[in-house]
C-alpha atoms as a PDB file:
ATOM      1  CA  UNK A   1     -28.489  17.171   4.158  1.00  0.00           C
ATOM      2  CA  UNK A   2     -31.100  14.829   5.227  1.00  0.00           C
ATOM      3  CA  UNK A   3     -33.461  17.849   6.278  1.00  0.00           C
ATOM      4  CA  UNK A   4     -32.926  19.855   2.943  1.00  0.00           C
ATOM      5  CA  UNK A   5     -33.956  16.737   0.863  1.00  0.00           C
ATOM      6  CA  UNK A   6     -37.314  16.822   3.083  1.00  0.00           C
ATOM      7  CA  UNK A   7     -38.017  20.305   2.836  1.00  0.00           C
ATOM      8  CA  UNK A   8     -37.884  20.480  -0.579  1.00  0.00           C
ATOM      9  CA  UNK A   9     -39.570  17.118  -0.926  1.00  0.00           C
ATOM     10  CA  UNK A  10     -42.312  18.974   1.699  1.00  0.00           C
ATOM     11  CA  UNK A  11     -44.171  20.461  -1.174  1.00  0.00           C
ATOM     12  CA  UNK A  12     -45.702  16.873  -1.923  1.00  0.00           C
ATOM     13  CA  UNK A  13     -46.850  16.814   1.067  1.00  0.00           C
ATOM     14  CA  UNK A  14     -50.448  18.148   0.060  1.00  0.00           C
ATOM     15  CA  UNK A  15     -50.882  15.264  -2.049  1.00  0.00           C
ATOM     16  CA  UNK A  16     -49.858  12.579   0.849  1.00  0.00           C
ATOM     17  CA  UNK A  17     -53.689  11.701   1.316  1.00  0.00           C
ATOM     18  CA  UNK A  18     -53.982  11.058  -2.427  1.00  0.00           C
ATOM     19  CA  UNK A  19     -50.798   9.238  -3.015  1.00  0.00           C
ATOM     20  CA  UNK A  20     -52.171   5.744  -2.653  1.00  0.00           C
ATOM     21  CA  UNK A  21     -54.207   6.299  -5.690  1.00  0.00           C
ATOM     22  CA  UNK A  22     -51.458   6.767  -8.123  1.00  0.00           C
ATOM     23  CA  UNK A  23     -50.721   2.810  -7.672  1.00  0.00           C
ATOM     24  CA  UNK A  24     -54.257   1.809  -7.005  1.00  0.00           C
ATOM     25  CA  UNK A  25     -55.392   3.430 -10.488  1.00  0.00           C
ATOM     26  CA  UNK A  26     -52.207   2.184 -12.530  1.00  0.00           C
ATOM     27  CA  UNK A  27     -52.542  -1.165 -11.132  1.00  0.00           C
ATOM     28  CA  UNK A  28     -56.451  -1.356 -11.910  1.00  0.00           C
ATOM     29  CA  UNK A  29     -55.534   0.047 -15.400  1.00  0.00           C
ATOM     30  CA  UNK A  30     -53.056  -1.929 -16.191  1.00  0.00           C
ATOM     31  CA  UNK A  31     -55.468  -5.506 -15.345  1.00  0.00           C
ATOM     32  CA  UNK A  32     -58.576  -3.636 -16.967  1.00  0.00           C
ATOM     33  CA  UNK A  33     -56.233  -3.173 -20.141  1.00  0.00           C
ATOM     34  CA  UNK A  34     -55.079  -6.408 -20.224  1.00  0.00           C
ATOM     35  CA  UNK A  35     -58.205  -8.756 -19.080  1.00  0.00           C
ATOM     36  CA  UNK A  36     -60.584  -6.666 -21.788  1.00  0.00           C
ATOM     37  CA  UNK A  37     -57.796  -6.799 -24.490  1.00  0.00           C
ATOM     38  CA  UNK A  38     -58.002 -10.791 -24.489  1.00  0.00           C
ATOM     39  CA  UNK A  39     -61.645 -10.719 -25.363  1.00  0.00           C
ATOM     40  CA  UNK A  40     -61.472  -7.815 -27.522  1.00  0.00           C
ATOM     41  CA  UNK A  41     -58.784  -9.490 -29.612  1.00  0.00           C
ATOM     42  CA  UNK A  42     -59.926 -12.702 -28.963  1.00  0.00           C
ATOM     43  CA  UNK A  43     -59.574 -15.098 -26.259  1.00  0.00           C
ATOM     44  CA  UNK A  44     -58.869 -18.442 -28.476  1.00  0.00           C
ATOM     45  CA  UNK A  45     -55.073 -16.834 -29.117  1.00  0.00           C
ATOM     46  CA  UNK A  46     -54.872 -16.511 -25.305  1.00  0.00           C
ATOM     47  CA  UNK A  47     -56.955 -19.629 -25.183  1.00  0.00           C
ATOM     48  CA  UNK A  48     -54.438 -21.653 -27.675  1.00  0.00           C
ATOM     49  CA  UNK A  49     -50.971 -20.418 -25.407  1.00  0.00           C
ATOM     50  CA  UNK A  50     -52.151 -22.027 -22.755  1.00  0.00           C
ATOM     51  CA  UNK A  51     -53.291 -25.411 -24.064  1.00  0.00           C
ATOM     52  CA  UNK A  52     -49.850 -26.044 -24.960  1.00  0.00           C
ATOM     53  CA  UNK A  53     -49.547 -26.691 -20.958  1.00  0.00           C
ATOM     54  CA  UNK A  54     -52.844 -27.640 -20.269  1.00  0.00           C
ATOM     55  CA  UNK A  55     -54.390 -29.454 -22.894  1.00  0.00           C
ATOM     56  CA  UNK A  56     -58.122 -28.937 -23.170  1.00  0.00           C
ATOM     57  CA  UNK A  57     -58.568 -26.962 -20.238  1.00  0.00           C
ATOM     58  CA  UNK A  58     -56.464 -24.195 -22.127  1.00  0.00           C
ATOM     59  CA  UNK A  59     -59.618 -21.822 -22.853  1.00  0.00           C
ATOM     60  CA  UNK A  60     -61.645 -22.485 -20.032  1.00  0.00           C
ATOM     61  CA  UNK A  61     -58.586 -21.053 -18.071  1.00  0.00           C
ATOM     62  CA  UNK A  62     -57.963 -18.379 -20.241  1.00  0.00           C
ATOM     63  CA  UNK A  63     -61.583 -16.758 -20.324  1.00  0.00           C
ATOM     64  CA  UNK A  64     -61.000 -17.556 -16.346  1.00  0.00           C
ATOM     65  CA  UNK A  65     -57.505 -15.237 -16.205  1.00  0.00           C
ATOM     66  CA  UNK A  66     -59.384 -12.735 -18.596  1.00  0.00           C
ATOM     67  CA  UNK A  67     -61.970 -12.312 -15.983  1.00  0.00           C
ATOM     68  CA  UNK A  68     -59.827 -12.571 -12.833  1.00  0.00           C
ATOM     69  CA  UNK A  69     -57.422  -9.569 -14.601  1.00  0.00           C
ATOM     70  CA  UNK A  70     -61.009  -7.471 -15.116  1.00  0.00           C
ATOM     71  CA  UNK A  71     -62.076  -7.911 -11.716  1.00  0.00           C
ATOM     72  CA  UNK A  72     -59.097  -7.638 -10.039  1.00  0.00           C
ATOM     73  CA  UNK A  73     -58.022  -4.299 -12.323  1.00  0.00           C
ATOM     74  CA  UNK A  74     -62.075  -2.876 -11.647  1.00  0.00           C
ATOM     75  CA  UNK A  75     -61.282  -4.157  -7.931  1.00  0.00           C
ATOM     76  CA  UNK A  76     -58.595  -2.289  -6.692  1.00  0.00           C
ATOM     77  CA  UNK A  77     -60.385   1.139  -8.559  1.00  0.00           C
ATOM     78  CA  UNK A  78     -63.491   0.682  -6.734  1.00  0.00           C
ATOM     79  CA  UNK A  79     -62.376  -0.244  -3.277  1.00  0.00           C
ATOM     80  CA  UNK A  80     -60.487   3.091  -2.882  1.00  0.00           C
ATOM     81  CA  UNK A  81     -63.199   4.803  -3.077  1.00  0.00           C
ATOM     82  CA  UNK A  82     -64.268   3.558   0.280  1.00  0.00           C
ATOM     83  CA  UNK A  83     -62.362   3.419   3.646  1.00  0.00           C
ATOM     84  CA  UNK A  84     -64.857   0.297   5.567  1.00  0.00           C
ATOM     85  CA  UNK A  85     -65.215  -2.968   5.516  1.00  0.00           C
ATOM     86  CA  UNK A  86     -66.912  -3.129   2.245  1.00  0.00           C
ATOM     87  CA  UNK A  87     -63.650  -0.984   0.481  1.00  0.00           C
ATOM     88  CA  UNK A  88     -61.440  -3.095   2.808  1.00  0.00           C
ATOM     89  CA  UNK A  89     -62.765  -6.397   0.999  1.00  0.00           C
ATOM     90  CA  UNK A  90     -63.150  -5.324  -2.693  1.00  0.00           C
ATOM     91  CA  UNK A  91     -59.267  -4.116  -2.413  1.00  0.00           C
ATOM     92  CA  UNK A  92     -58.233  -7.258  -0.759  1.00  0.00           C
ATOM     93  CA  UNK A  93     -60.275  -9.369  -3.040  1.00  0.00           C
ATOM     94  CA  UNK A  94     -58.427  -7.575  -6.161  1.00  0.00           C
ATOM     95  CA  UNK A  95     -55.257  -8.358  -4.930  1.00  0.00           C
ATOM     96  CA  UNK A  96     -56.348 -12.170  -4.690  1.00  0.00           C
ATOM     97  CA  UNK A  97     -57.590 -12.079  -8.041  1.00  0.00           C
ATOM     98  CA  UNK A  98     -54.578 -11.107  -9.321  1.00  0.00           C
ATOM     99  CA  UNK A  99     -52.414 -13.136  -7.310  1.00  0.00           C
ATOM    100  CA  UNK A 100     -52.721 -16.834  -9.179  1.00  0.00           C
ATOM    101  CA  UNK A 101     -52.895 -14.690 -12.675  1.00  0.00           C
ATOM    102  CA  UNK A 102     -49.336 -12.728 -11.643  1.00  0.00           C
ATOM    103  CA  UNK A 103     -47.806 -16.306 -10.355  1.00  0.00           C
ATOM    104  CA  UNK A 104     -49.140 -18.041 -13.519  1.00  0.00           C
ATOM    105  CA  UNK A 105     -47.658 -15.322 -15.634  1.00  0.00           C
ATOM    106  CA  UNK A 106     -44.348 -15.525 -13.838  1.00  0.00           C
ATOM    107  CA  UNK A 107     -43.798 -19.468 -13.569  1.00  0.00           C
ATOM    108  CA  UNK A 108     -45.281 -20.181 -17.237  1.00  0.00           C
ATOM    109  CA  UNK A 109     -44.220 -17.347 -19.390  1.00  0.00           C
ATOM    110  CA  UNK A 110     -41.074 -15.570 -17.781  1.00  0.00           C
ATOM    111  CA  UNK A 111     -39.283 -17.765 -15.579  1.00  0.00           C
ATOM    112  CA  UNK A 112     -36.254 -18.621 -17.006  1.00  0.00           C
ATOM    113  CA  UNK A 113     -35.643 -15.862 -18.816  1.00  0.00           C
ATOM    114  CA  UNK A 114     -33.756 -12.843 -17.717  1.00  0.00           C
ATOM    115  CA  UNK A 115     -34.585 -10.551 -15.156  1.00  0.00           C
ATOM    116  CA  UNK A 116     -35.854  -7.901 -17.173  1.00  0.00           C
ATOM    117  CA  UNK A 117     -38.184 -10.093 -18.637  1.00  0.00           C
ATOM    118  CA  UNK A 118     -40.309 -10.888 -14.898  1.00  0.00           C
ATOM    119  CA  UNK A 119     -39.096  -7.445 -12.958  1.00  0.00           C
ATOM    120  CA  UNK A 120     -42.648  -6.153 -14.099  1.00  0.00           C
ATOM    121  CA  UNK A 121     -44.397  -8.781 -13.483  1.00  0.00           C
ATOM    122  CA  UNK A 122     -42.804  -9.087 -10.028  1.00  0.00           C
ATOM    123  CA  UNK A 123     -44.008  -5.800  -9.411  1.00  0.00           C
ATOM    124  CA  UNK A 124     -47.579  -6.302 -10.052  1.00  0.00           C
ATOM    125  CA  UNK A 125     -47.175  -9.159  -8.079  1.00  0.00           C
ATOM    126  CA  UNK A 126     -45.937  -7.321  -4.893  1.00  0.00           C
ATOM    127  CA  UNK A 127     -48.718  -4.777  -5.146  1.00  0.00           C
ATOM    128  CA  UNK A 128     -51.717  -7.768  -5.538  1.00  0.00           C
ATOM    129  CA  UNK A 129     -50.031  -8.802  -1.522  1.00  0.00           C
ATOM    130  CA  UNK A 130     -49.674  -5.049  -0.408  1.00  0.00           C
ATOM    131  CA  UNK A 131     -53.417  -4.932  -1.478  1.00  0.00           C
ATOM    132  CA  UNK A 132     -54.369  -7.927   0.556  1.00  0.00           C
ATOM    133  CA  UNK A 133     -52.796  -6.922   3.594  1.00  0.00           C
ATOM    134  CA  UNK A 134     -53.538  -3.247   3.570  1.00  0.00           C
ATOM    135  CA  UNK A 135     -57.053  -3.323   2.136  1.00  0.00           C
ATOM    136  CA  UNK A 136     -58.181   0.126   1.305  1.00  0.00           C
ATOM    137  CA  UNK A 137     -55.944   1.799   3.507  1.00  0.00           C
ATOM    138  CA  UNK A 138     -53.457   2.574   0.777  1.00  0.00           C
END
């Protein structure tokens, strides 16, 4: 049974060297979208939500998480494109940028709430580590 699932799964296996790039651009997308989308809608709403918690520090941190979302999301895009030291770097530096914004998103705005409310969240949070361990070889 086992061997019939792979055969027929065996026509994928073409796209194998490829494969890492369906999570590296929908990961990079999905920061890009959201770290432009706070300035182009502006980053005092943002900004405001988050000096509920911190007080006057609430913008300065937001235009910080804005930033750290665009770098991280531009990040992960460019260091596939190289398999060194440099690509190894920019992909592991993506998944650190992402890695305080994911945790900040998670404690502060989901936890507590059901499941389905973090399980995404979670996710992009697993694939900011997989990008620091693995570097560019995804």
């Amino acid at each position: 049974m086992f061997k019939t699932i792979n055969s027929i799964f065996g026509i994928l296996t073409p796209l194998q060297p490829i494969a890492g790039w369906f999570i590296r651009l929908s990961w990079g997308a999905t920061f890009l979208y959201h770290g432009t989308g706070k300035f182009i809608n502006g980053i005092e709403g943002f900004g405001t939500g988050l000096s509920e918690v911190f007080g006057e520090l609430g913008l300065p941190i937001a235009v910080l998480v804005a930033v750290a979302e665009i770098l991280a999301g531009a990040g992960a895009i460019v260091g596939g494109f190289r398999k060194d030291d440099f690509g190894n770097a920019v992909t592991r530096l993506a998944g650190l940028a992402a890695f305080p914004v994911m945790i900040g998103a998670i404690v502060l705005v989901r936890w507590g709430g059901a499941w389905n409310d973090m399980e995404f969240d979670v996710l992009l949070l697993a694939i900011a580590i997989y990008f620091m361990i693995r570097g560019s070889d995804v």
